[in-house]
Protein backbone atom coordinates (compact mmCIF):
# COMPACT_ATOMS: atom_id res chain seq x y z
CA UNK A 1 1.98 4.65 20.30
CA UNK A 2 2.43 1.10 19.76
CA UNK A 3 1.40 -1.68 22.48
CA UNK A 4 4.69 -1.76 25.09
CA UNK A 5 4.11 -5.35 25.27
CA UNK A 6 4.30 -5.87 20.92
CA UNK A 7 7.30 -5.64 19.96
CA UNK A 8 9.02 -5.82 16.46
CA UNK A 9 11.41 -8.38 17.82
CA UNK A 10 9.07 -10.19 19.28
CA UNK A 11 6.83 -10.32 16.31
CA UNK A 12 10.05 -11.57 14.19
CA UNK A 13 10.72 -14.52 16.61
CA UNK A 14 6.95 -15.67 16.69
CA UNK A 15 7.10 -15.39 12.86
CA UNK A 16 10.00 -17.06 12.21
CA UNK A 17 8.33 -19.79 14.39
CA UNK A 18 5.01 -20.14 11.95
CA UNK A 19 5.13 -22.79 9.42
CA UNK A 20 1.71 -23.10 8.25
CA UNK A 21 -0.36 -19.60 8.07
CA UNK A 22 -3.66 -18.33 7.40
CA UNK A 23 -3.26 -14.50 6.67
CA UNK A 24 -6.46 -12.48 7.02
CA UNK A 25 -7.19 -9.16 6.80
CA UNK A 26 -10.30 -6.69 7.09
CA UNK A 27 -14.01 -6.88 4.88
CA UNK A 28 -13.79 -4.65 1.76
CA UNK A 29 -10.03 -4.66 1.44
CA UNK A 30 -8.51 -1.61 0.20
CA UNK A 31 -4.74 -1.36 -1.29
CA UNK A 32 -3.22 -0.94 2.56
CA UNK A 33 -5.27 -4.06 3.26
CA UNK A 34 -4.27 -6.47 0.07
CA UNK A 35 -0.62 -4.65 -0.30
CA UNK A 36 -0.07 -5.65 3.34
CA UNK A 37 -1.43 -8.88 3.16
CA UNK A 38 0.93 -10.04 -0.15
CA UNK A 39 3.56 -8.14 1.96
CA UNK A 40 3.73 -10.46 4.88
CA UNK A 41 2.83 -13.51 2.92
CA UNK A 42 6.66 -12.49 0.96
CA UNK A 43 8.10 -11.62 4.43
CA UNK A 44 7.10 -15.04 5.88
CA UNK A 45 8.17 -17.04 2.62
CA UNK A 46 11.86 -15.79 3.25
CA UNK A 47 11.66 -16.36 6.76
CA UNK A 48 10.54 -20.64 6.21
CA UNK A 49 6.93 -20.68 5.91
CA UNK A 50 5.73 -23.98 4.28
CA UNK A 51 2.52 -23.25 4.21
CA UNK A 52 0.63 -19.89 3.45
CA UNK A 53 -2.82 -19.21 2.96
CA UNK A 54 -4.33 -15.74 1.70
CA UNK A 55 -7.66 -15.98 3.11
CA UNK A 56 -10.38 -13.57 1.42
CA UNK A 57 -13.66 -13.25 1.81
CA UNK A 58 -14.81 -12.06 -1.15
CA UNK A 59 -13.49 -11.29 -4.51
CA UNK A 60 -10.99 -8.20 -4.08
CA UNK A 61 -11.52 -5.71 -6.85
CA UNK A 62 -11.12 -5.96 -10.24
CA UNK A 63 -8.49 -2.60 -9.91
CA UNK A 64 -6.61 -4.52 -6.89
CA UNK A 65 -6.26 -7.97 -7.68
CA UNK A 66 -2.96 -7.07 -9.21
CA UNK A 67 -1.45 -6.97 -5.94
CA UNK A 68 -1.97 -11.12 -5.31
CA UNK A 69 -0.51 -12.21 -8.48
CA UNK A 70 2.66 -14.65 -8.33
CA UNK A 71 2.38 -14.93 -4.75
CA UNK A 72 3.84 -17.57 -2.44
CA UNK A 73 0.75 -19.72 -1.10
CA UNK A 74 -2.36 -20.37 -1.80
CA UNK A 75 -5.50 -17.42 -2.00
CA UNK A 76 -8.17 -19.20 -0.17
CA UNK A 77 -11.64 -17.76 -0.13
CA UNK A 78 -12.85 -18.46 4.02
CA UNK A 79 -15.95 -20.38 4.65
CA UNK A 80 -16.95 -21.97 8.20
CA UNK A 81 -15.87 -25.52 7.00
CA UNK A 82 -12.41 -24.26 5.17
CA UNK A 83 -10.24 -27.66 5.13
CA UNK A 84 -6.96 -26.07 6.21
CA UNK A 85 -8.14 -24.38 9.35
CA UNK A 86 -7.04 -27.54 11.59
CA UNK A 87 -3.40 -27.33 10.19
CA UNK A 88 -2.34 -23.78 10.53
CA UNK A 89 -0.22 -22.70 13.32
CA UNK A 90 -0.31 -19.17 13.14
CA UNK A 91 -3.43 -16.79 12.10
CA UNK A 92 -1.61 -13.66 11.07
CA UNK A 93 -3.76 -10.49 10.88
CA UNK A 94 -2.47 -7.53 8.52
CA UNK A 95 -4.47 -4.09 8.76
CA UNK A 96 -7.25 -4.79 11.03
CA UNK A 97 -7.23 -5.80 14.80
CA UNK A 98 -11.15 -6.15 15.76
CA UNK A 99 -13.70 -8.79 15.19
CA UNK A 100 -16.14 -6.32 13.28
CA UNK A 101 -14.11 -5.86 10.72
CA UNK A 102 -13.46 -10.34 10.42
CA UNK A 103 -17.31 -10.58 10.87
CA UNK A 104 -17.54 -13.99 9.06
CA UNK A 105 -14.55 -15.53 10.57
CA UNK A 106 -15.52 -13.89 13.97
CA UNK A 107 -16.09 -17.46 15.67
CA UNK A 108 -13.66 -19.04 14.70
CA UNK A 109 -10.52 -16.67 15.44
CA UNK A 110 -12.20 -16.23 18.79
CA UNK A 111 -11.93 -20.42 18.93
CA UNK A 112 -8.22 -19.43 17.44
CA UNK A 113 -7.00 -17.30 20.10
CA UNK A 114 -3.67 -18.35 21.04
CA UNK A 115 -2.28 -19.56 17.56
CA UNK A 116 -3.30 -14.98 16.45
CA UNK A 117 -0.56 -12.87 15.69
CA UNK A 118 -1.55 -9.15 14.77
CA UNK A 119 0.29 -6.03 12.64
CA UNK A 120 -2.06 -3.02 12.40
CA UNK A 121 -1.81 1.03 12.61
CA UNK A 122 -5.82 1.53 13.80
CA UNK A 123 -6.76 3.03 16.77
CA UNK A 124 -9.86 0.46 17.57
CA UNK A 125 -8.64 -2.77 18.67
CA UNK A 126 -10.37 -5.88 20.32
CA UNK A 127 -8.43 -8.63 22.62
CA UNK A 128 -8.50 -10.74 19.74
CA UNK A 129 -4.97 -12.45 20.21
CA UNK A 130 -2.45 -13.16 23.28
CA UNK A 131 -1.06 -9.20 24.03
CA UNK A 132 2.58 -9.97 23.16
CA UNK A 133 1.61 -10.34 19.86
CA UNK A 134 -0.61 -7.72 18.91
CA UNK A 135 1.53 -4.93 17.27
CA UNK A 136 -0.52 -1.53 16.30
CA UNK A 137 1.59 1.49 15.54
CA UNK A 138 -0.67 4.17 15.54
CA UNK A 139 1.75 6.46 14.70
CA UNK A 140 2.24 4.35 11.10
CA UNK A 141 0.26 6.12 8.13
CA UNK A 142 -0.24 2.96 7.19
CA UNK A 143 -0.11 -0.88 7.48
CA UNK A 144 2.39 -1.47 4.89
CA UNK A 145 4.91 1.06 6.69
CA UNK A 146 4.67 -1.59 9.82
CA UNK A 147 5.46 -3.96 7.13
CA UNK A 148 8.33 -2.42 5.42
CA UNK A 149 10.07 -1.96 8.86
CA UNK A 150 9.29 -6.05 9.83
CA UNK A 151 10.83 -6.41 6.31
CA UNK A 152 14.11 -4.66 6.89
CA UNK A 153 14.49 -6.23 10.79
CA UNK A 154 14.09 -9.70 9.21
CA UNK A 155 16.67 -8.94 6.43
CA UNK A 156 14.36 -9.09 3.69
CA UNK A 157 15.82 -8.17 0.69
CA UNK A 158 13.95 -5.23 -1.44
CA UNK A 159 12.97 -6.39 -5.02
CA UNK A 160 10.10 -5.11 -7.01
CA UNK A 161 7.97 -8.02 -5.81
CA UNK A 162 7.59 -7.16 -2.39
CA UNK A 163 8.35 -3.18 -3.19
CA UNK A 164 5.35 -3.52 -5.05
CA UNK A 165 2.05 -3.94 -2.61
CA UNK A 166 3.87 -2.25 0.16
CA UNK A 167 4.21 1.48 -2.06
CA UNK A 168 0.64 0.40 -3.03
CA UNK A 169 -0.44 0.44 0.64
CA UNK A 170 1.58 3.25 1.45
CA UNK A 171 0.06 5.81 -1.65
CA UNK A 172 -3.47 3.77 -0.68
CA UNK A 173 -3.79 4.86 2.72
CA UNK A 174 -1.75 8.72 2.74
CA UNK A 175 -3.96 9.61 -0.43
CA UNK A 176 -0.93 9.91 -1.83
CA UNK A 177 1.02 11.38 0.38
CA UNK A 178 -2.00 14.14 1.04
CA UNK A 179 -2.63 13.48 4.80
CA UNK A 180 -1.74 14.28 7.90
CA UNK A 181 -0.73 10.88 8.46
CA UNK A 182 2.25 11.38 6.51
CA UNK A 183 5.44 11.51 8.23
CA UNK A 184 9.40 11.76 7.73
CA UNK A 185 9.08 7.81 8.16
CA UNK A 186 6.54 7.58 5.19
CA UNK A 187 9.22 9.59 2.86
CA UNK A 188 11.67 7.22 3.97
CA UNK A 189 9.90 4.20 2.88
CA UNK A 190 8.93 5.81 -0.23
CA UNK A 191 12.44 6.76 -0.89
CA UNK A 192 13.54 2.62 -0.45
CA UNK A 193 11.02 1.63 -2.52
CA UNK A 194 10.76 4.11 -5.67
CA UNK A 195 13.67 2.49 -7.43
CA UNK A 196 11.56 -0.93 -7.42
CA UNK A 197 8.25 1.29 -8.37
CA UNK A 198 7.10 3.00 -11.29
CA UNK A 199 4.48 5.50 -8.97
CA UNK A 200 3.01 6.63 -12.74
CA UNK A 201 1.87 3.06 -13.36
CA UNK A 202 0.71 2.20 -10.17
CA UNK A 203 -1.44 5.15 -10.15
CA UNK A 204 -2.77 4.24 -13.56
CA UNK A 205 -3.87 0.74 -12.15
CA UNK A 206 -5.29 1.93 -8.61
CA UNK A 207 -6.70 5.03 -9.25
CA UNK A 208 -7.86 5.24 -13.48
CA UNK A 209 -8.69 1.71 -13.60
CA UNK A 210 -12.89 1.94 -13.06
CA UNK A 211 -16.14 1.12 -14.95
CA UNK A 212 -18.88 3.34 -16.15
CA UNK A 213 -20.88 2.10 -13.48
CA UNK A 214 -18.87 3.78 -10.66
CA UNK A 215 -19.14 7.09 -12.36
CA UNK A 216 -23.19 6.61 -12.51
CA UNK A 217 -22.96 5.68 -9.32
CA UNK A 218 -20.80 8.83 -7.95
CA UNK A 219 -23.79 10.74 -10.01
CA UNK A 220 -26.10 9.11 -7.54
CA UNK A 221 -24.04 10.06 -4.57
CA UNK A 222 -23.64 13.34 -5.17
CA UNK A 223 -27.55 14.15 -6.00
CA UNK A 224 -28.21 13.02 -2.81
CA UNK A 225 -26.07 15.33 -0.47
CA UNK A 226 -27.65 15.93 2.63
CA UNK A 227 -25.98 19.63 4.35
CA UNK A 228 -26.18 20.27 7.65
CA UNK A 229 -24.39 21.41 10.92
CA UNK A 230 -25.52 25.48 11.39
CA UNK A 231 -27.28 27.80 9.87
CA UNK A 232 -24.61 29.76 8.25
CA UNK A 233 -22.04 27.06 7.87
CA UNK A 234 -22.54 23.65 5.82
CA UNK A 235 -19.83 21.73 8.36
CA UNK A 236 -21.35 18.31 8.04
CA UNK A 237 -22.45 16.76 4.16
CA UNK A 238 -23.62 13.32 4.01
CA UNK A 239 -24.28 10.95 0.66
CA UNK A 240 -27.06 8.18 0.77
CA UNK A 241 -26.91 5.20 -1.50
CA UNK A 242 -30.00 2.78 -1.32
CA UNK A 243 -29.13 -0.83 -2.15
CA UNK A 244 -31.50 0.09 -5.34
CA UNK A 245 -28.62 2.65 -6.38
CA UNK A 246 -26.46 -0.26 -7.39
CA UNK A 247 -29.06 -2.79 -8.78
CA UNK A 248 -29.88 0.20 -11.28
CA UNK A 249 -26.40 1.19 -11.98
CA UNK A 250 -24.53 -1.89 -12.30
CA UNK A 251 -22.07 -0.82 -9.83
CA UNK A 252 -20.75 -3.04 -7.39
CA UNK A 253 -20.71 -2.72 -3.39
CA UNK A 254 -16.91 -2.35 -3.23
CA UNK A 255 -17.26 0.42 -5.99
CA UNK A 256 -17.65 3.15 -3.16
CA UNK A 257 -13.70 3.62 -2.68
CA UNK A 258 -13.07 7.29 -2.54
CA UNK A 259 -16.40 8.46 -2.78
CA UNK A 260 -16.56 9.69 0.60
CA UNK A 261 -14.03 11.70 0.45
CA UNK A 262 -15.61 13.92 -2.54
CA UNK A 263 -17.61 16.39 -0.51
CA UNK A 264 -14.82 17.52 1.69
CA UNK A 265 -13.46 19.97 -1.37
CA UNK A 266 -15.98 21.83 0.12
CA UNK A 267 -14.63 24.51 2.59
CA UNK A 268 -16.90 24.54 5.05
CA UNK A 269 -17.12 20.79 5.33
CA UNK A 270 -15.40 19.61 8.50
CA UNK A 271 -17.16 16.14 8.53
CA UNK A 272 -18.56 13.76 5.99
CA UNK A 273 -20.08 10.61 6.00
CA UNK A 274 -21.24 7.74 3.20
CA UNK A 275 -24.08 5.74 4.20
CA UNK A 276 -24.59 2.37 1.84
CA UNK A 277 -27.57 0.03 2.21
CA UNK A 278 -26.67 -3.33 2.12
CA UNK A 279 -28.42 -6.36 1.13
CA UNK A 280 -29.33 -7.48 4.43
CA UNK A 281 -30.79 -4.05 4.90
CA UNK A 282 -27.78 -2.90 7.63
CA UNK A 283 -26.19 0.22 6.97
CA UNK A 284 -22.59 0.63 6.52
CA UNK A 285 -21.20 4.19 7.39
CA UNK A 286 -17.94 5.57 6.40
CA UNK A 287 -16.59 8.75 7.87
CA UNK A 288 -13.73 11.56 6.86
CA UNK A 289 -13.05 14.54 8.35
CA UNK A 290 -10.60 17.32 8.10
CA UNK A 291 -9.10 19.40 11.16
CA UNK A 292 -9.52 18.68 14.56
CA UNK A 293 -12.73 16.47 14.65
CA UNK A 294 -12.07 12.81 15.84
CA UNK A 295 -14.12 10.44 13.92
CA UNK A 296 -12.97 7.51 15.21
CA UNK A 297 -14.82 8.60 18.59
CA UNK A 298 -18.19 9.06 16.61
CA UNK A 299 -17.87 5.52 15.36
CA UNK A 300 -17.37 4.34 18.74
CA UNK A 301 -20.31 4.93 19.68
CA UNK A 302 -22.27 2.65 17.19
CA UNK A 303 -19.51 -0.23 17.94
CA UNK A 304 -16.83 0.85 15.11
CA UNK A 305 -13.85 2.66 14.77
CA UNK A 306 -10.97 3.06 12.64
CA UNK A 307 -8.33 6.70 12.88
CA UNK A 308 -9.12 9.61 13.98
CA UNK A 309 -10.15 11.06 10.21
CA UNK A 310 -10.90 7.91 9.07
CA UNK A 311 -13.17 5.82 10.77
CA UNK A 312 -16.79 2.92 9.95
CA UNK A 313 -19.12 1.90 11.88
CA UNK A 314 -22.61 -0.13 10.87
CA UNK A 315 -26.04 0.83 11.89
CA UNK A 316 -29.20 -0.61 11.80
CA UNK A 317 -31.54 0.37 8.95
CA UNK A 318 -33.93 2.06 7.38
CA UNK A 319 -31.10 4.43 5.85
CA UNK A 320 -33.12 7.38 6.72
CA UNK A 321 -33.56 6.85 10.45
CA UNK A 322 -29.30 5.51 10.51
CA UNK A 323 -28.90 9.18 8.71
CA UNK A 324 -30.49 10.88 11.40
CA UNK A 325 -29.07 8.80 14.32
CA UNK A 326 -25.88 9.36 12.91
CA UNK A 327 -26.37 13.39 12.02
CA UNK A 328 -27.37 13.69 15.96
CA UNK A 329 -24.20 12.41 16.85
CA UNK A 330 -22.09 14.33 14.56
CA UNK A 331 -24.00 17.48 15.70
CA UNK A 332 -23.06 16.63 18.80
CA UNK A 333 -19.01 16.83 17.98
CA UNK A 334 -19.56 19.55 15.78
CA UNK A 335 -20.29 21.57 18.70
């Protein structure tokens, strides 16, 4: 359920207030995160906005970057001394509500707090903005959906440009309409937006648009499946990447979309987890599962979260001892 204090109308009016904006949204932006966040810098355009900023962290990647093209406002890469922080009014955050996920910008949204505004679907979520303007929808199989109803309440009209990122958020985060998630609300926004959407070409862009390098390194992923969780019964399968994986590859850190989800073909599998070393030598975990196991709890417990099937967390290395501290905990649910 949503926060009883957030409110769509509520959101509207504090938008509609917002002249200059700084949009953010999560580390390693997926399609839900990017399609949301060119989403709501349309939606705010319409409603008066003189001034919008797209604030990034990082390059997105090279198969998403489609989704910020011919965009109201400005993309703006953060840094700690980022000129237009002083004149924004509003700090609008699509697809995320916690300070893990805005590491490098942590300090200074927490300096921020009043001016945040918040539109997420997660079930982790920090006090990172006045309550009354922190909307989460849980029940919202994604972040676009939130944005496709804010659309419709503000009178947005649908065109191709804005249909565009949010059926890219939508197909991002239902696999394409293959979880749980999905609901009679989901079909509903797919149904407004498919005459705006050719779902053939947007597939071709998001999900056939890769390198050699990823391939090499799902090769490397997959030789290093860890099984566990009973002696009869492989219920929990684990890949290990070591920062070395991608020097020798050529693949990139935000090349490990989707690879997590590869193992849990397997019918036995009821968990699985990606583990990637990162340059600082933390380890960044990803999670799936399938049936009744929450991994959004697991995650909790090493200061992450995310939904209940979907969840990250980050643990300290060496990636063999995070594998095990993780694997104990995952026993542990198993059961």
């Amino acid at each position: 359920m949503n926060d009883p204090r957030a409110t769509l109308p509520a959101l509207l009016a504090r938008m509609r207030q917002s002249k200059r904006i700084a949009i953010f949204t999560h580390l390693r932006p997926d399609p839900d995160a990017l399609g949301s966040q060119a989403a709501a810098a349309l939606i705010l355009s319409h409603l008066g906005a003189k001034q919008i900023h797209r604030m990034q962290f990082a390059d997105a990647p090279p198969p998403y970057r489609f989704l910020h093209e011919n965009l109201p406002g400005e993309l703006s890469t953060w840094n700690s001394q980022w000129v237009g922080a002083a004149e924004v009014d509003t700090i609008l955050l699509v697809d995320t509500c916690t300070y893990a996920q805005l590491e490098p910008a942590q300090e200074f949204l927490k300096s921020q707090h009043a001016k945040i505004v918040a539109i997420d679907h997660h079930l982790s979520r920090d006090p990172i903005g006045p309550p009354e303007f922190l909307y989460t929808d849980h029940t919202a199989a994604s972040c676009a959906e939130v944005l496709w109803q804010l659309a419709a309440l503000a009178g947005v009209p649908m065109s191709e440009q804005l249909a565009l990122p949010l059926f890219a958020g939508l197909v991002g985060d239902t696999g394409w309409f293959r979880f749980d998630s999905v609901t009679a609300r989901s079909h509903q926004m797919a149904a407004d937006l498919s005459p705006f959407v050719n779902p053939a070409a947007l597939y071709e862009r998001l999900m056939q648009n890769e390198t050699r390098p990823k391939l090499a390194l799902m090769q490397r992923a997959l030789a290093g499946l860890r099984w566990s969780g009973g002696a009869n019964r492989d219920r929990f399968a684990a890949m290990l990447l070591r920062h070395s994986d991608f020097t020798e590859t050529g693949a990139t850190p935000n090349q490990t979309e989707y690879l997590v989800d590869m193992p849990l073909i397997v019918s036995s599998v009821e968990v699985v987890a990606l583990l990637t070393e990162m340059s600082d030598g933390r380890i960044r975990c990803s999670l799936r599962s399938k049936h009744g196991l929450d991994v959004n709890k697991i995650c909790n417990q090493f200061s992450g979260g995310g939904h209940a099937k979907a969840a990250g967390c980050r643990l300290d290395g060496p990636l063999d001892t995070a594998y095990e501290r993780l694997a104990a905990v995952v026993h542990g649910a198993l059961g």
